[in-house]
N, C-alpha and C. Protein backbone atom coordinates (compact mmCIF):
# COMPACT_ATOMS: atom_id res chain seq x y z
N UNK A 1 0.85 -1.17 0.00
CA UNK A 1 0.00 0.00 0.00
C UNK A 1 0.90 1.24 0.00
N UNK A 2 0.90 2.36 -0.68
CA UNK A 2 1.27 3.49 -0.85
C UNK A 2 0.68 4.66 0.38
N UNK A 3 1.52 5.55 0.47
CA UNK A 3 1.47 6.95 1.09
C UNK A 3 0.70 7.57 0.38
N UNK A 4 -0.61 8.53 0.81
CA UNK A 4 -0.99 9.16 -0.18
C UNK A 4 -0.55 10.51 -0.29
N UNK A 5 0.41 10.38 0.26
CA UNK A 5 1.58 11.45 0.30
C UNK A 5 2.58 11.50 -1.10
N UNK A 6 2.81 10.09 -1.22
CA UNK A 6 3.58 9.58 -2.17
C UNK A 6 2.89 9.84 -3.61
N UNK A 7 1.65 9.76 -3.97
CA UNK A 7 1.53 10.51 -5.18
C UNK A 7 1.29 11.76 -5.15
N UNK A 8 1.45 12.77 -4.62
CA UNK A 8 1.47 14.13 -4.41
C UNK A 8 3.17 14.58 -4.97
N UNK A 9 3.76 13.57 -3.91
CA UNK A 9 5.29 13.54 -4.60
C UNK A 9 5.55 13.18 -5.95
N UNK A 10 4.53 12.24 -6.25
CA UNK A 10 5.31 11.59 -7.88
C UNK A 10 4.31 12.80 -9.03
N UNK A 11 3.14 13.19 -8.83
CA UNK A 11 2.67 14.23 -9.66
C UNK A 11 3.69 15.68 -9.78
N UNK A 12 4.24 15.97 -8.76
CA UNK A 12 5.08 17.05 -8.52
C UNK A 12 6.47 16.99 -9.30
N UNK A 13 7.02 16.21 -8.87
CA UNK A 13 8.22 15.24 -10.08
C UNK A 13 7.67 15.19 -11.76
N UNK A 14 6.39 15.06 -12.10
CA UNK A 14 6.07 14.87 -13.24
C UNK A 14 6.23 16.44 -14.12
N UNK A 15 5.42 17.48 -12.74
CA UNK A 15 5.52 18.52 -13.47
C UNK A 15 6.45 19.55 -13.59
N UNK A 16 7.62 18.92 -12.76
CA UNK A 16 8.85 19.67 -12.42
C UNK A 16 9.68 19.04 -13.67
N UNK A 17 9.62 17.69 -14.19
CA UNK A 17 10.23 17.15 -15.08
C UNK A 17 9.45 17.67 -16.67
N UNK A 18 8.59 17.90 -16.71
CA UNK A 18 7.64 18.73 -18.04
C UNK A 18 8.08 20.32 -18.36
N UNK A 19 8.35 21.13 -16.96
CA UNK A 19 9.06 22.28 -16.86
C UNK A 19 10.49 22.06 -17.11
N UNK A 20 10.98 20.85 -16.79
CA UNK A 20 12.50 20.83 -17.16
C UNK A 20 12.79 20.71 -19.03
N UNK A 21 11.80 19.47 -19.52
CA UNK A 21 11.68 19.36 -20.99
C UNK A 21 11.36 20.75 -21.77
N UNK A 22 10.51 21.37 -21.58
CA UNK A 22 10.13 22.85 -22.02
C UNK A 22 11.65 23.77 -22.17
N UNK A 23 12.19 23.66 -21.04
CA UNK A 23 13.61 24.84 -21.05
C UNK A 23 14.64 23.77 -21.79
N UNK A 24 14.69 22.57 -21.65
CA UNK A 24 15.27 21.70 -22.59
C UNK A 24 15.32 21.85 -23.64
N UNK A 25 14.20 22.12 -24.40
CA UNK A 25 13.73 21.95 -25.70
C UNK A 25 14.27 23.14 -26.22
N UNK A 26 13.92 24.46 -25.22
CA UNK A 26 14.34 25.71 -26.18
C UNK A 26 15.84 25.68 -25.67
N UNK A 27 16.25 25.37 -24.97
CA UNK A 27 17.51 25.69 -25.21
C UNK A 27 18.30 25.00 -26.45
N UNK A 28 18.16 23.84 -26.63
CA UNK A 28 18.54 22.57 -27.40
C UNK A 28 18.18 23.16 -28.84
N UNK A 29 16.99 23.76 -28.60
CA UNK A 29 16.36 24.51 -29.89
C UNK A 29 17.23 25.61 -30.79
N UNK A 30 17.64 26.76 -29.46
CA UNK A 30 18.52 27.85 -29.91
C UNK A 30 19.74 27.51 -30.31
N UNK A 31 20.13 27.21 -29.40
CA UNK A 31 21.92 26.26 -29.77
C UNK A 31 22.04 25.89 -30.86
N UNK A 32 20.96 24.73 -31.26
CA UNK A 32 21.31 23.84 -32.60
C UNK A 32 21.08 24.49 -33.82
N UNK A 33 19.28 24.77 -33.86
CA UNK A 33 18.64 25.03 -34.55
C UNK A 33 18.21 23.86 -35.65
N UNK A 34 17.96 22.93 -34.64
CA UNK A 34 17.49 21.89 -34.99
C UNK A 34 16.22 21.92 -34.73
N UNK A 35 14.71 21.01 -35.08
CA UNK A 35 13.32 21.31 -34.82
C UNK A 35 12.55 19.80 -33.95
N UNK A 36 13.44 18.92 -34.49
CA UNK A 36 12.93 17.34 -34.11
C UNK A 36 12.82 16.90 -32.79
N UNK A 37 14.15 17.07 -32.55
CA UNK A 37 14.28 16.54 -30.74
C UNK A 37 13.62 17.44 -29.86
N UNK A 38 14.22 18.90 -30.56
CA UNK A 38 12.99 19.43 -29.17
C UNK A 38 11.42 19.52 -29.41
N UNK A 39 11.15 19.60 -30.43
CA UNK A 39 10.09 18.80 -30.69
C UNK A 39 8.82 18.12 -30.33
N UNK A 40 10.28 16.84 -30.13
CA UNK A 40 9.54 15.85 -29.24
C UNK A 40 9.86 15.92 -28.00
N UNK A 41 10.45 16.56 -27.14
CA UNK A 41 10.64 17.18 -25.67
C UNK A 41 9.53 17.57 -25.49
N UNK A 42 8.62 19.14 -26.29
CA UNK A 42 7.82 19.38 -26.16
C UNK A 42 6.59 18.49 -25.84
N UNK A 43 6.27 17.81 -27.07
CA UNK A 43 5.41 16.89 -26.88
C UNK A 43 5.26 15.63 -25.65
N UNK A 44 6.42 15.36 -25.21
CA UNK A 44 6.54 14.63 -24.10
C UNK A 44 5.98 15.76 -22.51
N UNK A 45 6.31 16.92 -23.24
CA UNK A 45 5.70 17.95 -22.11
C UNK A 45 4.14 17.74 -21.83
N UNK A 46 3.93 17.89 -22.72
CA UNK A 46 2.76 18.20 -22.93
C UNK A 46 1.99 16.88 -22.76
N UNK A 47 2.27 15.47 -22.74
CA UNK A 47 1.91 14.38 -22.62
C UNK A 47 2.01 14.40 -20.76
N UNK A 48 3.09 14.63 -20.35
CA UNK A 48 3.14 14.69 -19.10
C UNK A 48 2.14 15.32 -18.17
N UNK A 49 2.00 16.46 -18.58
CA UNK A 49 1.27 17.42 -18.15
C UNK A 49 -0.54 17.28 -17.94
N UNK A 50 -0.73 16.33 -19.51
CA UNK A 50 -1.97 15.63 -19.80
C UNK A 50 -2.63 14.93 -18.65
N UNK A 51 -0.97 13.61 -18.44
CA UNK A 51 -1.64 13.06 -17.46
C UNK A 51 -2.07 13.60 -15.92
N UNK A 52 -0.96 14.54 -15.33
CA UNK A 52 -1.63 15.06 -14.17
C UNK A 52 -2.85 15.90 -14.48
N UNK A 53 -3.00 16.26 -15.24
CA UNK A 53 -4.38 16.82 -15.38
C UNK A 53 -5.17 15.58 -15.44
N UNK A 54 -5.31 14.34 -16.02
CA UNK A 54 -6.14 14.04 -16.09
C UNK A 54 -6.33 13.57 -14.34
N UNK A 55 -5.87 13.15 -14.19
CA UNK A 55 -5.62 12.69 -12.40
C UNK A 55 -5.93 13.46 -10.92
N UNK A 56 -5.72 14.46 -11.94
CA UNK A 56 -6.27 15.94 -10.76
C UNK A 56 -7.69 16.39 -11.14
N UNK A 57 -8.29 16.51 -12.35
CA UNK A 57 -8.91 17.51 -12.61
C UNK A 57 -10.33 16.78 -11.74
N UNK A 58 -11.40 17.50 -11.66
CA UNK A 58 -12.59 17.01 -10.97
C UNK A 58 -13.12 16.51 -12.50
N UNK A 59 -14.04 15.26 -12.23
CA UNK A 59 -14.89 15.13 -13.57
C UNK A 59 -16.22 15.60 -12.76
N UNK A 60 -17.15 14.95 -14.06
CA UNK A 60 -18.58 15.74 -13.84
C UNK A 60 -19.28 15.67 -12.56
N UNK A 61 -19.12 14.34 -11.56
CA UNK A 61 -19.69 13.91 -10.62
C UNK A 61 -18.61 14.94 -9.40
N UNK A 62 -17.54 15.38 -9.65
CA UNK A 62 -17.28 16.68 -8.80
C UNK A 62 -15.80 16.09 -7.81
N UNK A 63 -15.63 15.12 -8.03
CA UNK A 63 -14.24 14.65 -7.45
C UNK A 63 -13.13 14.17 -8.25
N UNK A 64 -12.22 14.05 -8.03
CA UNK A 64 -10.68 14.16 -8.76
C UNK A 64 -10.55 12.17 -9.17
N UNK A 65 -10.09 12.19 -10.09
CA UNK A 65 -9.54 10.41 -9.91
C UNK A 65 -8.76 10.35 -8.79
N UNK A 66 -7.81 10.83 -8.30
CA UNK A 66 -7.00 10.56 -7.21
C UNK A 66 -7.41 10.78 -5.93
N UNK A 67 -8.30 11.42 -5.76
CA UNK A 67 -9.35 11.71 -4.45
C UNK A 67 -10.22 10.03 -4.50
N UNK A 68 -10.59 9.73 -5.58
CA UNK A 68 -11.37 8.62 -5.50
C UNK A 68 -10.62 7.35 -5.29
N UNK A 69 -9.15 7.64 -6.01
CA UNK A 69 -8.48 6.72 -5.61
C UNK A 69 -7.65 6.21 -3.62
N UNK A 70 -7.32 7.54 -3.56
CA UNK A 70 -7.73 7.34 -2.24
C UNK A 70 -8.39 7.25 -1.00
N UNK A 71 -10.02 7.50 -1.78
CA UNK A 71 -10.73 6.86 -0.87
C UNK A 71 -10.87 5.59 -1.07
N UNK A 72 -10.68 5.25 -1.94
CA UNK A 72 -10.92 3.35 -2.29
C UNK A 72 -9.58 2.45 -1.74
N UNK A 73 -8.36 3.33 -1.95
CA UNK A 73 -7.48 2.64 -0.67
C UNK A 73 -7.31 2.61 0.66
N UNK A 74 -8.02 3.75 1.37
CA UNK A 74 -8.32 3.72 2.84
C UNK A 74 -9.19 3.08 3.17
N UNK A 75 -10.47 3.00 2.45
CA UNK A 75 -11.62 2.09 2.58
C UNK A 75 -10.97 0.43 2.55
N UNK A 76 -10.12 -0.14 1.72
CA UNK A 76 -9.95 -1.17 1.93
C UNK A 76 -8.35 -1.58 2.27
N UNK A 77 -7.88 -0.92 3.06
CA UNK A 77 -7.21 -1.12 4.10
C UNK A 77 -7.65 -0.84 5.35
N UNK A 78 -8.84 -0.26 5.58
CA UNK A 78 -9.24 0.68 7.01
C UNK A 78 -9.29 -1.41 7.45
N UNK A 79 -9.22 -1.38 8.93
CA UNK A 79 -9.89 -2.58 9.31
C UNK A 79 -9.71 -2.22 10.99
């Protein structure tokens, strides 16, 4: 069983690593003046970024996937 501390940590890492690809990309960008690799940095940004959104955002019923996810792991570990 996980900390639900511990994905707070690994979403944070995701978007600190999406902010790192972004300054990656343009730097890699200016230097070379190449279009491909950073590119696809970008796009890996932006994939990253996707997923904590999708994980955070509330859907229609008004709670987050990860709110739901940890109520469904306290619920079945509670004993």
């Amino acid at each position: 069983m996980t900390d639900p501390a511990m994905t707070d940590i690994v979403l944070s890492i995701v978007m600190l690593a999406a902010l790192a690809l972004l300054a990656g990309a343009f730097v890699l960008w200016r230097r070379t003046g190449e279009a491909k690799n950073p590119a696809l940095m970008v796009l890996l940004a932006i994939i990253a970024v996707a997923n904590v959104l999708i994980w955070t955002v509330p859907g229609t019923g008004g709670e987050a996937p990860i709110d739901a996810a940890r109520k469904a792991q306290t619920g079945a570990g509670g004993g």
